[in-house]
N, C-alpha and C. Protein backbone atom coordinates (compact mmCIF):
# COMPACT_ATOMS: atom_id res chain seq x y z
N UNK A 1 0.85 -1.19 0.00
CA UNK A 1 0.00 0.00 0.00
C UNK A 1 0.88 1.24 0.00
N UNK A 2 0.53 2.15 -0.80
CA UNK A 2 1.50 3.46 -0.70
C UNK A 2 0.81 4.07 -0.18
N UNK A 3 1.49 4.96 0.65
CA UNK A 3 0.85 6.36 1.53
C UNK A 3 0.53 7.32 0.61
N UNK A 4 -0.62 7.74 1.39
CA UNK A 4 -1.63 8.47 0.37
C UNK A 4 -0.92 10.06 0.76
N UNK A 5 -0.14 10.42 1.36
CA UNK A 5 0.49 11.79 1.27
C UNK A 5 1.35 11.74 0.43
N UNK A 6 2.24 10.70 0.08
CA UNK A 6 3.03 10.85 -0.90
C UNK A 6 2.37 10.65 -2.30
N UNK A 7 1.29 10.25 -2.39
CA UNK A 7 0.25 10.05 -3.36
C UNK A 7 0.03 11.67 -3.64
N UNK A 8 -0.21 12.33 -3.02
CA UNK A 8 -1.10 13.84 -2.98
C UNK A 8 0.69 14.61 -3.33
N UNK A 9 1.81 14.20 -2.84
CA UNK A 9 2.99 15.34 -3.19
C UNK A 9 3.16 15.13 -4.37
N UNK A 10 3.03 13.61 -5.21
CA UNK A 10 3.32 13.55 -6.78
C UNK A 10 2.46 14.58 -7.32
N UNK A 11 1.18 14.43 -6.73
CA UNK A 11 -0.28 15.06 -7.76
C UNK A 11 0.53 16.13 -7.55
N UNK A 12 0.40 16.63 -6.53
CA UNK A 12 1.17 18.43 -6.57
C UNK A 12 2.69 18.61 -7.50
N UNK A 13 3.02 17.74 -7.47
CA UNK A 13 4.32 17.87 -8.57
C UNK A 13 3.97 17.87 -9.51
N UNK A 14 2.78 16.92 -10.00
CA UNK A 14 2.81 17.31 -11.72
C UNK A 14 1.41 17.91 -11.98
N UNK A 15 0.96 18.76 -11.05
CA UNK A 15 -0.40 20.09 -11.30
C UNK A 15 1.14 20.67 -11.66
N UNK A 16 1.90 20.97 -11.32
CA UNK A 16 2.88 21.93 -10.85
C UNK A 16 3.71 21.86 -12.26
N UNK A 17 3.83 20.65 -12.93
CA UNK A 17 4.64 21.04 -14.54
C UNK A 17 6.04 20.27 -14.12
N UNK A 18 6.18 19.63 -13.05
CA UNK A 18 7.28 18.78 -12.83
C UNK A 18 7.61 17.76 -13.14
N UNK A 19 6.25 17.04 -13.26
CA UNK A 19 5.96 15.47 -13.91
C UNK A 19 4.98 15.78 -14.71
N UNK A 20 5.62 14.77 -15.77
CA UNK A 20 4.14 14.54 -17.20
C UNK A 20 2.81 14.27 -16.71
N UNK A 21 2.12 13.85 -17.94
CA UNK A 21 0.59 13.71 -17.72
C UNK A 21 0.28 12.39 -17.36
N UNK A 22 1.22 11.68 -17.49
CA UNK A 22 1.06 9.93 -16.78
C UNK A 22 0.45 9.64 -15.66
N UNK A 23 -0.92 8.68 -15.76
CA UNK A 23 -1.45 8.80 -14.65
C UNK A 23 -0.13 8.40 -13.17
N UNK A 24 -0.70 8.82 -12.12
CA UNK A 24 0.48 8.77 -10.59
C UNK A 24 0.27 7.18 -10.39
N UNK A 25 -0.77 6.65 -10.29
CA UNK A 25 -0.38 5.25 -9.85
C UNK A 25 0.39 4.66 -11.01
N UNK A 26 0.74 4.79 -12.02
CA UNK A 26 1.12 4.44 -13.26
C UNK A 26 2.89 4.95 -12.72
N UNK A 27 2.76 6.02 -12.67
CA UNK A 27 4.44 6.95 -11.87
C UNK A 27 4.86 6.32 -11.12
N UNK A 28 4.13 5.47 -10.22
CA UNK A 28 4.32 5.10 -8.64
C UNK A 28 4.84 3.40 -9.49
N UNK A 29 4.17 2.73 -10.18
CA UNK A 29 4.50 1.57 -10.23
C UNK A 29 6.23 1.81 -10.91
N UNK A 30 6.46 2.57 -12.36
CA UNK A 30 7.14 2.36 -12.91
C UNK A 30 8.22 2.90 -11.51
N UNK A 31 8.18 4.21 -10.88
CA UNK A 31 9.49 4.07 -9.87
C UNK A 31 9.98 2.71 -9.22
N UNK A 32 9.02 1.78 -8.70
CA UNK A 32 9.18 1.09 -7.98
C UNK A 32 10.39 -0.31 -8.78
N UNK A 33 9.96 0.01 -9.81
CA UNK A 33 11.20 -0.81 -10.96
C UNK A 33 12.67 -0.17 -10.45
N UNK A 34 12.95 1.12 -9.67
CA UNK A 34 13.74 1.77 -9.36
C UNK A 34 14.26 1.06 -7.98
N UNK A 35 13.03 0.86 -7.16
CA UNK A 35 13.15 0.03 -5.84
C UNK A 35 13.96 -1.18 -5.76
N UNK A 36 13.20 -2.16 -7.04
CA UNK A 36 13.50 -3.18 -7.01
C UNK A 36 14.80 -3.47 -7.65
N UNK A 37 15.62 -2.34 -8.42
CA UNK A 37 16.93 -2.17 -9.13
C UNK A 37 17.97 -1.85 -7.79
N UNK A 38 17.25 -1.46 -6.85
CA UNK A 38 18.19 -1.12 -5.39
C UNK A 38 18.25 -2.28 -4.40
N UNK A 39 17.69 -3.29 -5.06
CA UNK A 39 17.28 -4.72 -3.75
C UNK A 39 19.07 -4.94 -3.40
N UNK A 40 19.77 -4.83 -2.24
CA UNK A 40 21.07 -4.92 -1.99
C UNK A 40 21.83 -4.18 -1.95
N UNK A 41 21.60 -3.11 -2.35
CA UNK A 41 21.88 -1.81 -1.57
C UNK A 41 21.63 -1.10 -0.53
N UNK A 42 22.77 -0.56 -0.16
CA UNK A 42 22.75 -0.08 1.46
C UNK A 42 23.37 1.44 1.39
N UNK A 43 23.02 2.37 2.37
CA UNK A 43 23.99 3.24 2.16
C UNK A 43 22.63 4.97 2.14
N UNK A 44 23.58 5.23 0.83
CA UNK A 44 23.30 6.35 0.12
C UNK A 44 22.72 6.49 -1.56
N UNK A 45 21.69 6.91 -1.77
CA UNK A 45 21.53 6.93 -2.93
C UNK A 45 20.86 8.21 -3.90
N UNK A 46 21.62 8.56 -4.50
CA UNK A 46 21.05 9.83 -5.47
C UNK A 46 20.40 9.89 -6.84
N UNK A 47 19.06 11.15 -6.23
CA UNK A 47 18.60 10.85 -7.64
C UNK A 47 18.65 11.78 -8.39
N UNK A 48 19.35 11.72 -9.47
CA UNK A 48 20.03 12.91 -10.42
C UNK A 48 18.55 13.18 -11.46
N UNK A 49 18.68 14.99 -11.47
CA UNK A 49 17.88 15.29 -12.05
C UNK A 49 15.99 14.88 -11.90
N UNK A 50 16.37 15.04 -10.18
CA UNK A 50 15.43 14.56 -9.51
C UNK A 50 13.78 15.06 -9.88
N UNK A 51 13.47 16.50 -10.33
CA UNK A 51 13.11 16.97 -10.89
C UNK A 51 11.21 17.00 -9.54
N UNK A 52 10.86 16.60 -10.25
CA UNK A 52 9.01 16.55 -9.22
C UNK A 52 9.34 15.65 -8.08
N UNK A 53 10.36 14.60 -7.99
CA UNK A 53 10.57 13.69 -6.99
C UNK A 53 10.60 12.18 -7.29
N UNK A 54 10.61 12.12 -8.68
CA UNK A 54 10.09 10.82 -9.25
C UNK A 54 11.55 10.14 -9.87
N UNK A 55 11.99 9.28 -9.24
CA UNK A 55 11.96 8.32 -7.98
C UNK A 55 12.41 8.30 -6.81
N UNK A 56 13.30 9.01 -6.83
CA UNK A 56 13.53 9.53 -5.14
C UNK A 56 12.30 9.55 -3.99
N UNK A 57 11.26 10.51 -4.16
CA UNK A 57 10.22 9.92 -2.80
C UNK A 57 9.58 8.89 -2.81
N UNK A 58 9.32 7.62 -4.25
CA UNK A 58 9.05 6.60 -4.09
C UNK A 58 9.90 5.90 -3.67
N UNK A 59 11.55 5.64 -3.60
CA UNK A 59 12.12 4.98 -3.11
C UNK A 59 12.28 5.50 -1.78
N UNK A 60 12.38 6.40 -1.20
CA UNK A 60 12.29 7.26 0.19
C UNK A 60 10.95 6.31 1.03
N UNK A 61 10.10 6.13 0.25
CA UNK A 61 8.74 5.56 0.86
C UNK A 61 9.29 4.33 1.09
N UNK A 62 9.46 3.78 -0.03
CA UNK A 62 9.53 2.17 -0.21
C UNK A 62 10.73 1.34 0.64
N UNK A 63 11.72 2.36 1.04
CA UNK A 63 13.00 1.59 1.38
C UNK A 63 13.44 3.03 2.14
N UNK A 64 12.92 3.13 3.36
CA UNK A 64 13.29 4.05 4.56
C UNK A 64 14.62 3.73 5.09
N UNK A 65 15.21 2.42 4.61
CA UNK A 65 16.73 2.14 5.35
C UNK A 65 17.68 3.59 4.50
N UNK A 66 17.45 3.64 3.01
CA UNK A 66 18.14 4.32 2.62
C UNK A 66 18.18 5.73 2.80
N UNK A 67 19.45 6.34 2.94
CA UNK A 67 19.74 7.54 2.64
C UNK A 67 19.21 8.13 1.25
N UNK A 68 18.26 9.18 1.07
CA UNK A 68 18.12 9.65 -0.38
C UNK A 68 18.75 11.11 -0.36
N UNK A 69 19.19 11.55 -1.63
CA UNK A 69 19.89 12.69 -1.81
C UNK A 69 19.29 12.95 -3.36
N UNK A 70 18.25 14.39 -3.41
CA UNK A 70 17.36 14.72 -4.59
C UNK A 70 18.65 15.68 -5.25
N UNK A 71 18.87 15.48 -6.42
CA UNK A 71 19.45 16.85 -7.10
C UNK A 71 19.20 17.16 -8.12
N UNK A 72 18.95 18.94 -8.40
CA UNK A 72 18.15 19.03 -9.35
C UNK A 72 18.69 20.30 -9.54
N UNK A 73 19.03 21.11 -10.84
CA UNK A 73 19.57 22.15 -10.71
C UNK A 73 18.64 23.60 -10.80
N UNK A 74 17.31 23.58 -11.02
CA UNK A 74 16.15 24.25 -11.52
C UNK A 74 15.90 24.41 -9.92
N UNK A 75 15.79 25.95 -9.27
CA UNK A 75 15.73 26.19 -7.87
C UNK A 75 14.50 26.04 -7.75
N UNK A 76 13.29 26.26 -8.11
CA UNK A 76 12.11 25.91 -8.45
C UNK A 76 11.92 24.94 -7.86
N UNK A 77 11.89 23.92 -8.91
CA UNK A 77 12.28 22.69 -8.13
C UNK A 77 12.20 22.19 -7.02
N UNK A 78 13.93 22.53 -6.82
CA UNK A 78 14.43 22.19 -5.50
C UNK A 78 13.87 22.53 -4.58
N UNK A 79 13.06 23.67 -4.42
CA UNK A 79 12.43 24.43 -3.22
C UNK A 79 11.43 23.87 -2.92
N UNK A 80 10.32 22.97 -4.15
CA UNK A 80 9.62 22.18 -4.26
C UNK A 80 10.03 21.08 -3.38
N UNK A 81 11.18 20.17 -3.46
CA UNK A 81 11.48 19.02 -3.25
C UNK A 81 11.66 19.77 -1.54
N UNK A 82 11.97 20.19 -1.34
CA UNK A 82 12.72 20.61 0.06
C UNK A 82 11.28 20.82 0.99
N UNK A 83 10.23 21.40 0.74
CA UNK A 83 9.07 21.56 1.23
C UNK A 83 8.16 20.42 1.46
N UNK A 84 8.51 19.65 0.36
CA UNK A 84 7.45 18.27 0.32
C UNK A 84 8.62 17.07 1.04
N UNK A 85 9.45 17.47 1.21
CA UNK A 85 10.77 16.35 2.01
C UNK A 85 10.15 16.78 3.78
N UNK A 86 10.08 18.07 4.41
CA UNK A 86 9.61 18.45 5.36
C UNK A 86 8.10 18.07 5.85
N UNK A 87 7.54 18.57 4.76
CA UNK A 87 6.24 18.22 5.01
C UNK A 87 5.73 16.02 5.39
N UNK A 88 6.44 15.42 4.62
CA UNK A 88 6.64 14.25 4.63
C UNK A 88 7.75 13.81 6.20
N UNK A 89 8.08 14.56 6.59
CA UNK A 89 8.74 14.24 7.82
C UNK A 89 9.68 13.31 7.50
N UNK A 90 10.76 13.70 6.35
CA UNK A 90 11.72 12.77 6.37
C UNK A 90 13.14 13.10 6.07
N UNK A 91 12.88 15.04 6.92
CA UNK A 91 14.38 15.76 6.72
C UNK A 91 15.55 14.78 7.65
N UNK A 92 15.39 13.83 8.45
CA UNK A 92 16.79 12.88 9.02
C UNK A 92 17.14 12.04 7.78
N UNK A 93 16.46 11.93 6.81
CA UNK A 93 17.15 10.70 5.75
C UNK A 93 16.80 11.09 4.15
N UNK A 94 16.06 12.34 3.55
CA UNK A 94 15.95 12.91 2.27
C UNK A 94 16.65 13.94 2.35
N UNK A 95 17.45 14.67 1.76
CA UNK A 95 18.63 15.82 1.47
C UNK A 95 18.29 16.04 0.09
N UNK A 96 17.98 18.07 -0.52
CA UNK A 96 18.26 18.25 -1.56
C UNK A 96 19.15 19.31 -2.07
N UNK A 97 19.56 18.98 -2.95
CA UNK A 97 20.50 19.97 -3.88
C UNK A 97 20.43 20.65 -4.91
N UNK A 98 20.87 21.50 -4.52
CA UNK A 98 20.35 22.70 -6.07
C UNK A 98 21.32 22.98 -6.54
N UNK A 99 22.07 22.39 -7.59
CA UNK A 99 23.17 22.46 -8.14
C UNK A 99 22.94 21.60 -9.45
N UNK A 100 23.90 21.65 -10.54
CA UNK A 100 24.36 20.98 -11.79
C UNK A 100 25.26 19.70 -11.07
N UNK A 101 24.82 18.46 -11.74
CA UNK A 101 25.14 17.13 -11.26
C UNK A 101 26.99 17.53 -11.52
N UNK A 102 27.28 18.44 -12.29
CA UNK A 102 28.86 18.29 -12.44
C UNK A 102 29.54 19.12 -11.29
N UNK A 103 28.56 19.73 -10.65
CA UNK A 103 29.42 20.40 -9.39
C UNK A 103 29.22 19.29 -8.16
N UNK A 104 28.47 18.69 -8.48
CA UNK A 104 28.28 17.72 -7.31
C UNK A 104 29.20 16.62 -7.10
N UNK A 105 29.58 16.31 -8.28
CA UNK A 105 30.79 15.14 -8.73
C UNK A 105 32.18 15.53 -8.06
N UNK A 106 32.70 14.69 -7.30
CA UNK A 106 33.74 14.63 -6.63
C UNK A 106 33.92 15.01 -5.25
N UNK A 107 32.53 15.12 -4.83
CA UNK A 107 31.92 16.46 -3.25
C UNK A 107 32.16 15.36 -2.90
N UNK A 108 32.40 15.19 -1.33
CA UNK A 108 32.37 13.89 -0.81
C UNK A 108 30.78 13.36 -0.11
N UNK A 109 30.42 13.23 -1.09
CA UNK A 109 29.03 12.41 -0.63
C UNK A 109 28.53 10.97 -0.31
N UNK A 110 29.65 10.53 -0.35
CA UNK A 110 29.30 8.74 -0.41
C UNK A 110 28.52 8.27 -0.62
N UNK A 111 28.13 7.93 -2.41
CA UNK A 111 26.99 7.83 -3.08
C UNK A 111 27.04 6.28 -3.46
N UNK A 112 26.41 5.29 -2.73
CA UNK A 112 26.27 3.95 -3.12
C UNK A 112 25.75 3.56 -4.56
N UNK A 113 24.56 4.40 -4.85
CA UNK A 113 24.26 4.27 -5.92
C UNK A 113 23.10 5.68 -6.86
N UNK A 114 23.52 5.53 -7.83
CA UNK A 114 22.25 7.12 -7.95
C UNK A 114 21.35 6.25 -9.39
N UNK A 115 20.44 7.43 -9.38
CA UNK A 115 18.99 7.18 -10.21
C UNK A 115 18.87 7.91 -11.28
N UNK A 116 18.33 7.76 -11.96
CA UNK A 116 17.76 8.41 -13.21
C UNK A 116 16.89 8.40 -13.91
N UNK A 117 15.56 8.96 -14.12
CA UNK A 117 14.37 9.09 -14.69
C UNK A 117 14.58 9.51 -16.37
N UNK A 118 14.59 10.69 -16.09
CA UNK A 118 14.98 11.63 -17.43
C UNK A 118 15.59 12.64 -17.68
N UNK A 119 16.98 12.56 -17.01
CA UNK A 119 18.04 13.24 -16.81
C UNK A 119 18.44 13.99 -17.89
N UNK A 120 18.83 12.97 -19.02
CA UNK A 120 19.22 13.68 -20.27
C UNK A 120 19.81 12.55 -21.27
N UNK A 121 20.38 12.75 -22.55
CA UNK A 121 20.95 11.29 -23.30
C UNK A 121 21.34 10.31 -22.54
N UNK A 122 21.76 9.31 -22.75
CA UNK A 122 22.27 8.12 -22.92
C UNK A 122 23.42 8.33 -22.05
N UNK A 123 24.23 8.90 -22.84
CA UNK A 123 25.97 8.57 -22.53
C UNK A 123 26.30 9.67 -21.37
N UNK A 124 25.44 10.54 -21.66
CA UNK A 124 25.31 12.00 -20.67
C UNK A 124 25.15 11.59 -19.07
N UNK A 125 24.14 10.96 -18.90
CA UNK A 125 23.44 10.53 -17.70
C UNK A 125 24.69 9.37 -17.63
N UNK A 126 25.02 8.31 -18.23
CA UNK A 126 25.28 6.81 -17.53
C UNK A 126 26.83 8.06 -16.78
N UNK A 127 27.73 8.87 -17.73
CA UNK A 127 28.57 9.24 -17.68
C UNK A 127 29.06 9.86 -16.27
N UNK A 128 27.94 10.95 -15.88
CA UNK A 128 27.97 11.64 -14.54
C UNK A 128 27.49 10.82 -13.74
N UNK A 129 26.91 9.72 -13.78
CA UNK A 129 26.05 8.68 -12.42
C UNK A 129 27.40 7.94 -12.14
N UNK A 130 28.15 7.66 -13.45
CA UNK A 130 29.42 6.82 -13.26
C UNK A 130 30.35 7.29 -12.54
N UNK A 131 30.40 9.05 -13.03
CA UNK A 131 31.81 9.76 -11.81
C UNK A 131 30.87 10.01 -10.55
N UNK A 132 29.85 10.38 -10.43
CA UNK A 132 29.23 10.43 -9.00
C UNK A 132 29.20 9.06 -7.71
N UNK A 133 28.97 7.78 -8.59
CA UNK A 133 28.58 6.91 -7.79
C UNK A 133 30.20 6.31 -7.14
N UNK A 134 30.12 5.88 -6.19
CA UNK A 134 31.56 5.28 -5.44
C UNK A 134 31.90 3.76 -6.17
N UNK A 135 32.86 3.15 -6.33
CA UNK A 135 33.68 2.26 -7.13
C UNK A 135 32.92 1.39 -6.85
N UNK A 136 32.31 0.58 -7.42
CA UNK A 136 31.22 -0.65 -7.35
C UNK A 136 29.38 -0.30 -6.91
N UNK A 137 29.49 0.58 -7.09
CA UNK A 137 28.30 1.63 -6.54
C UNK A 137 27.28 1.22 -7.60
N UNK A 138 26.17 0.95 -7.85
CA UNK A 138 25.11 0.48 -8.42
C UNK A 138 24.33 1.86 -9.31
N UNK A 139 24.35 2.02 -10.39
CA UNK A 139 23.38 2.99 -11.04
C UNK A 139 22.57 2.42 -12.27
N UNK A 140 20.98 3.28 -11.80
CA UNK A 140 19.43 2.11 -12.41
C UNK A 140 18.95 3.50 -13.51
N UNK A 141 18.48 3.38 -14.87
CA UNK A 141 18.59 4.34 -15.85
C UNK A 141 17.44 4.18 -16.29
N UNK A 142 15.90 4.63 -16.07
CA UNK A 142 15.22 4.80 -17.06
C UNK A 142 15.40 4.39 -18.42
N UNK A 143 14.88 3.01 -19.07
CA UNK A 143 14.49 2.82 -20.22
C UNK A 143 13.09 3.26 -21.16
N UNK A 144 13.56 4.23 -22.36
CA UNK A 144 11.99 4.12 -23.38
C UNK A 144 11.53 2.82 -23.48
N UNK A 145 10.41 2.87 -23.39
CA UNK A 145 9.76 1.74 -24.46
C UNK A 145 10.33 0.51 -25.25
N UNK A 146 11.24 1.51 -26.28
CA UNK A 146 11.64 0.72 -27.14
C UNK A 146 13.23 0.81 -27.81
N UNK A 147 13.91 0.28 -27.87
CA UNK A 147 15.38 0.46 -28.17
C UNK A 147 16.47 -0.04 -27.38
N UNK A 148 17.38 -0.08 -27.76
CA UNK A 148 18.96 -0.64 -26.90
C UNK A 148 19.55 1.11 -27.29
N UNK A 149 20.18 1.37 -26.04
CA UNK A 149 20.46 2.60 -26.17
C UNK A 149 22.37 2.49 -25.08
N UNK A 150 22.62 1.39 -25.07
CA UNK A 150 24.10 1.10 -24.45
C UNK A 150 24.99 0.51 -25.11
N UNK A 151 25.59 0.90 -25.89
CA UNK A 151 26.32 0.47 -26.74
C UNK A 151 27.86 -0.14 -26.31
N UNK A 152 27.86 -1.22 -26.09
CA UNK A 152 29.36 -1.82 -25.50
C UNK A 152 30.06 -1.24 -25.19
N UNK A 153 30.53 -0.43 -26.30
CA UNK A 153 32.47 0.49 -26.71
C UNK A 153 31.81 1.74 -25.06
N UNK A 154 30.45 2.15 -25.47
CA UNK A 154 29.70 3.23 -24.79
C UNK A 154 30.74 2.88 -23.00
N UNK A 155 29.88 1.64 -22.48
CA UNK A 155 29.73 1.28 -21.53
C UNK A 155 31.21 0.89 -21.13
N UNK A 156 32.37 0.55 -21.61
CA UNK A 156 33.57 0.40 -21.22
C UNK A 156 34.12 1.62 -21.02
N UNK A 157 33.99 2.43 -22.31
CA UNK A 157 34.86 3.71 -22.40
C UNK A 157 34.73 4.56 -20.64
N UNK A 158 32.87 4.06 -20.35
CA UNK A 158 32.51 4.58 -19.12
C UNK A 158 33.00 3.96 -17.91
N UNK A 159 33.79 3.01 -17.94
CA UNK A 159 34.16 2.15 -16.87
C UNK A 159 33.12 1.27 -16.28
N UNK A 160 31.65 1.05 -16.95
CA UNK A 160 30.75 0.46 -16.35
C UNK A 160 30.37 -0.94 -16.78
N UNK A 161 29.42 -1.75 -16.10
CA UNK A 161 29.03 -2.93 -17.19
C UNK A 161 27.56 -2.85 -16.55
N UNK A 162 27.24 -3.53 -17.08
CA UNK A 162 25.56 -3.65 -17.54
C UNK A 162 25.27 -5.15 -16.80
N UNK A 163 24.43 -5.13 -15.19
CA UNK A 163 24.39 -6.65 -14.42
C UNK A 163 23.01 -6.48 -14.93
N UNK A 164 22.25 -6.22 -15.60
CA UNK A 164 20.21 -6.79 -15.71
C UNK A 164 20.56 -7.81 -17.32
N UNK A 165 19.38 -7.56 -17.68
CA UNK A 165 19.28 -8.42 -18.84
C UNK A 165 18.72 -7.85 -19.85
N UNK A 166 18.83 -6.33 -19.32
CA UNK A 166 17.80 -5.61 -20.74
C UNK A 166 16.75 -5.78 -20.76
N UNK A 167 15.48 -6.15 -19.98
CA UNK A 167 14.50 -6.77 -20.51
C UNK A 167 13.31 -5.87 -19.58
N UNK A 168 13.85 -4.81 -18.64
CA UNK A 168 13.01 -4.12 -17.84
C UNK A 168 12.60 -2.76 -18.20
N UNK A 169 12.20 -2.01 -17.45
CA UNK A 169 11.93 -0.74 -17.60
C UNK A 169 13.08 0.16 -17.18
N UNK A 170 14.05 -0.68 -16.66
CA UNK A 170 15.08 0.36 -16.09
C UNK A 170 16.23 -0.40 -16.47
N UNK A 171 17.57 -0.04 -16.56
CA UNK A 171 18.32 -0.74 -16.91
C UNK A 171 19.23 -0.36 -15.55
N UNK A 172 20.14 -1.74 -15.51
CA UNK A 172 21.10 -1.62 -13.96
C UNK A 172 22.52 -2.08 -14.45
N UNK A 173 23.27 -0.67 -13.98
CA UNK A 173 24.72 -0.89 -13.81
C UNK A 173 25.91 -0.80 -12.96
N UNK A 174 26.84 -1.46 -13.00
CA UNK A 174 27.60 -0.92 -11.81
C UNK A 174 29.00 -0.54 -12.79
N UNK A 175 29.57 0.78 -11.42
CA UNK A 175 30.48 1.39 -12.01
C UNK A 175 31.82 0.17 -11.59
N UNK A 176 32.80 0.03 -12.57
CA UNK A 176 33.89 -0.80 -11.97
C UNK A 176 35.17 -0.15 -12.49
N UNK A 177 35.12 1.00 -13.02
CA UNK A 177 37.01 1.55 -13.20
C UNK A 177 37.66 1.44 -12.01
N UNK A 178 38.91 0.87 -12.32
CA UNK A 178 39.42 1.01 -11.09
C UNK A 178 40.11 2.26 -10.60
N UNK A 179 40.45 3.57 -11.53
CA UNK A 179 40.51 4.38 -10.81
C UNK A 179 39.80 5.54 -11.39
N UNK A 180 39.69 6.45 -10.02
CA UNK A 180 38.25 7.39 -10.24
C UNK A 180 39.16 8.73 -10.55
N UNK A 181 38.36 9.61 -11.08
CA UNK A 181 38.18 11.54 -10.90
C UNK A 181 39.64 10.99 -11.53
N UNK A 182 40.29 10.78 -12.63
CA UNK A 182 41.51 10.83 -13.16
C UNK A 182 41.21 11.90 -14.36
């Protein structure tokens, strides 16, 4: 059962122009593909280009062990996320940021693993989740519909590999270069 306040902060996120026209229980299921991309993770986890909250306060709901960290560079936004993080009573374990994901990269945040809805391209998003997340650190990517959008040469050049099977709504990777911020 999902809590019906966090039910009512999505609606207010996308009256608000933050989230599309997709119905919310429809929002709520596909995050939860986000949940289930985090099963074994512990820690810290960021959701880049966090934007209305979608997946960050569904995983915030769903998996209270974790640390969430929203970042979003649109202050708007953020001021959004920061009000509905309070109001939800969960300023000891949701944190947001109003910054460009490239100033955030290298901060010491100890990021187990980060998220991505609809950040931006392909190589853009896997690229900054890859320097953000810590060396074996888990990052889950919004898939369209339809297409292969990771291209091998892509995914090495990034230091990452690809542990799902392609076959979900989200795709899951972990970062493995062995050395970082070079």
């Amino acid at each position: 059962m999902f809590d019906e306040s966090v039910h009512r902060v999505l609606e207010e996120a996308q009256r608000l122009g933050f989230l599309g026209e997709r119905d919310i229980d429809e929002v709520i299921d596909h995050a939860r593909s986000f949940v289930d991309a985090l099963d074994g993770v512990e820690g810290t986890v960021a959701d880049i280009g966090s934007g209305g909250g979608v997946p960050g306060f569904v995983i915030a709901h769903d998996r209270p062990d974790l640390r969430m960290v929203l970042v979003d560079r649109r202050a708007k936004r953020t001021d959004f996320l920061d009000r509905m993080v309070r109001r939800l009573r969960w300023s000891d374990r949701v944190s947001v940021i109003c910054s460009d994901v490239e100033e955030v990269i290298g901060a010491d945040h100890a990021i187990d693993a980060v998220v991505a809805r609809g950040f931006g391209p392909p190589s853009v998003t896997l690229s900054m989740a890859s320097r953000l997340v810590r060396p074996r650190g888990r990052i889950v990517i919004s898939e369209p519909p339809e297409g292969e959008r990771w291209p091998e040469e892509m995914l090495a050049e990034l230091g990452v590999r690809r542990i799902d099977d392609g076959m979900g709504s989200v795709s899951i990777f972990e970062e493995s270069s062995a050395e970082r911020f070079t």
